[in-house]
Protein backbone atom coordinates (compact mmCIF):
# COMPACT_ATOMS: atom_id res chain seq x y z
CA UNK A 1 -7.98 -23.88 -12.95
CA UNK A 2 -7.02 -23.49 -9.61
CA UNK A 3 -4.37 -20.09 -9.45
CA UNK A 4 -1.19 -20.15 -7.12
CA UNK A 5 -0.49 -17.21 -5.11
CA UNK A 6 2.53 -16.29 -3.24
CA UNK A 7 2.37 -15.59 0.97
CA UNK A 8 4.26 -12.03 0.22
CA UNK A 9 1.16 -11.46 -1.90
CA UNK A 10 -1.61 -12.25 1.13
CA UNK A 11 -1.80 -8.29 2.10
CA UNK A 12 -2.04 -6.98 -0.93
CA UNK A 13 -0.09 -6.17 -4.47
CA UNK A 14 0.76 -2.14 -4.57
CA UNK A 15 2.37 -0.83 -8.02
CA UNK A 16 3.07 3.04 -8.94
CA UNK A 17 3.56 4.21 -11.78
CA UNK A 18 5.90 6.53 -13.16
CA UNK A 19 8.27 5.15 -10.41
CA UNK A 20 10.78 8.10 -10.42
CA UNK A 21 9.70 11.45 -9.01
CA UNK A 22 10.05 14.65 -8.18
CA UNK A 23 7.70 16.75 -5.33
CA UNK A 24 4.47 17.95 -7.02
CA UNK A 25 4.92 15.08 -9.54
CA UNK A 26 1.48 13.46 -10.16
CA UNK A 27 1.48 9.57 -10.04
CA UNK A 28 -0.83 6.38 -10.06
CA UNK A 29 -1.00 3.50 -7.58
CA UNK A 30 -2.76 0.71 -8.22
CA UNK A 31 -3.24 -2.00 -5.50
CA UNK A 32 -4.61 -5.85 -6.06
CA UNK A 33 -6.25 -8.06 -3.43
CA UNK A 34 -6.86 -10.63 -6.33
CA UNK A 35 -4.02 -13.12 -4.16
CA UNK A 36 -5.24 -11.48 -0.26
CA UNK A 37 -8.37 -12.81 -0.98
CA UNK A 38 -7.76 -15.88 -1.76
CA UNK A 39 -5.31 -15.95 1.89
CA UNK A 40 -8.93 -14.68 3.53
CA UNK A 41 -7.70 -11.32 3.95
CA UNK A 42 -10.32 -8.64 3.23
CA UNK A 43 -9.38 -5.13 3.62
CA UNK A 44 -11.73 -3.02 6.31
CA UNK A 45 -9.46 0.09 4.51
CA UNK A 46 -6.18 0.67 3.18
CA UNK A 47 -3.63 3.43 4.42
CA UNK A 48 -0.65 4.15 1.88
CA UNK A 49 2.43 6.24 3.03
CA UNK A 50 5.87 7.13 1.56
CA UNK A 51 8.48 5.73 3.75
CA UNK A 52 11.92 5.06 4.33
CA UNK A 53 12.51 1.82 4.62
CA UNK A 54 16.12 1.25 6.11
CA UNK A 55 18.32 3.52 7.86
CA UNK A 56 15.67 5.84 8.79
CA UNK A 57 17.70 8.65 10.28
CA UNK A 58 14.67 9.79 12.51
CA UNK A 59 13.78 12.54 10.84
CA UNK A 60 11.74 10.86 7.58
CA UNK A 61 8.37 9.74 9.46
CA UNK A 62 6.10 8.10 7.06
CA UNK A 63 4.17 10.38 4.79
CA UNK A 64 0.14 9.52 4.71
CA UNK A 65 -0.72 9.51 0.78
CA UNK A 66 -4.63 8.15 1.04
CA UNK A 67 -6.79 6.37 3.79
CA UNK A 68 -9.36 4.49 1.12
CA UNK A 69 -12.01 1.30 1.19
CA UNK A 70 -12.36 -0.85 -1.22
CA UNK A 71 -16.19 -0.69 -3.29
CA UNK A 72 -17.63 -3.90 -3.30
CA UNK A 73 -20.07 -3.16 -5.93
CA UNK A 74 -17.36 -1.71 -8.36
CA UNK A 75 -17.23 -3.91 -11.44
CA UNK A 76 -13.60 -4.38 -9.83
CA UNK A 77 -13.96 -4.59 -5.92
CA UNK A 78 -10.46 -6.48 -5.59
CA UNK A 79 -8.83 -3.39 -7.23
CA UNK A 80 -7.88 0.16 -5.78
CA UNK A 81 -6.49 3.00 -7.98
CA UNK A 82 -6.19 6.50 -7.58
CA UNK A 83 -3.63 9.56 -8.87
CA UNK A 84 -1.66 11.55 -6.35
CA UNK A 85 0.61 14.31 -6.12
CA UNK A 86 4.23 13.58 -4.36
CA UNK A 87 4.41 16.00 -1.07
CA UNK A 88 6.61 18.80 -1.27
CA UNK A 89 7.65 17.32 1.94
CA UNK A 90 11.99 17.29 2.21
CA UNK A 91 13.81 14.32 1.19
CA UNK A 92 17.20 12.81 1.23
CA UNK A 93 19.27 12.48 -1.71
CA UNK A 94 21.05 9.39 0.22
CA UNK A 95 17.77 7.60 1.32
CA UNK A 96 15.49 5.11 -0.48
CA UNK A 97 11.63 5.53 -0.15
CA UNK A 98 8.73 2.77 -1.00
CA UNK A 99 5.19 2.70 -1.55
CA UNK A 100 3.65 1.07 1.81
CA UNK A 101 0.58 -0.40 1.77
CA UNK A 102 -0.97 -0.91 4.86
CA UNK A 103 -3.94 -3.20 4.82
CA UNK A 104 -6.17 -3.17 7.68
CA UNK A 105 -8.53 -6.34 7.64
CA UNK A 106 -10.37 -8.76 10.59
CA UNK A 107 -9.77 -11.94 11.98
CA UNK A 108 -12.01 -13.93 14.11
CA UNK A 109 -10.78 -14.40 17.49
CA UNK A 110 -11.79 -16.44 20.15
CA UNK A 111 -14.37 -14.48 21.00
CA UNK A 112 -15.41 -12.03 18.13
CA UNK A 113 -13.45 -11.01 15.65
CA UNK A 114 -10.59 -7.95 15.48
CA UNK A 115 -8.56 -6.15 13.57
CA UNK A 116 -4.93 -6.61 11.93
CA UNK A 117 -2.43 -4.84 9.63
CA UNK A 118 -0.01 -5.98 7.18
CA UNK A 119 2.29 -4.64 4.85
CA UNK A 120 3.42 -4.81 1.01
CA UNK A 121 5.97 -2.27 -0.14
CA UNK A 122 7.03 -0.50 -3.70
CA UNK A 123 10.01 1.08 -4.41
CA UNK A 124 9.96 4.42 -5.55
CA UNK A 125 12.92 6.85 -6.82
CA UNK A 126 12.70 10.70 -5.61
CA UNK A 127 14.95 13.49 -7.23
């Protein structure tokens, strides 16, 4: 059986969980390359950030949550997980923040190969 994957899903699928928080709030985020790999997109490493995705009023620059690799000889090298605590960083009551996931990964050039990014995103509420 041959499985059918989205192009959003070629970088990466990122879930939290809870999705509503408050600073110092511990959380879980889960990504899955399951899809990326089959687009031939395999992660070097994977940066995740707290950001602001629209009307960024200059002042909100994208908070770093992890820098992490993937382990190819987990039982589950496709998957990433780890618990975090949300920043005590200062937020606004009028913005909307995601999950980024930024996933670094090669592509063969014409002459070697080099490295790309792309982006999936989660949305996240913060009291």
């Amino acid at each position: 059986m041959q499985l059918s994957f989205s192009t959003a899903t070629r970088f990466g699928v990122v879930t939290v969980s809870p999705t509503t928080l408050s600073p110092g709030d511990n959380f879980t985020v889960t990504a899955n390359f399951t899809c990326a790999a089959q687009f031939d997109v395999h992660p070097q490493y994977t940066d995740y950030y707290i950001e602001v995705p629209v009307n960024n009023n200059g002042y909100e620059p994208p908070i770093l949550l992890a820098r992490r690799t993937l382990n190819a000889s987990s039982e589950t090298p496709l998957f990433d997980q780890f618990t975090t605590q949300l920043p005590y960083a200062y937020y606004f009551n009028t913005s909307s923040y995601v999950v980024m996931l930024e996933t670094t990964y090669p592509q063969n050039g014409t002459n070697g190969s080099y490295s790309v990014v792309g982006g999936v995103e989660t949305v996240i509420d913060i009291l």
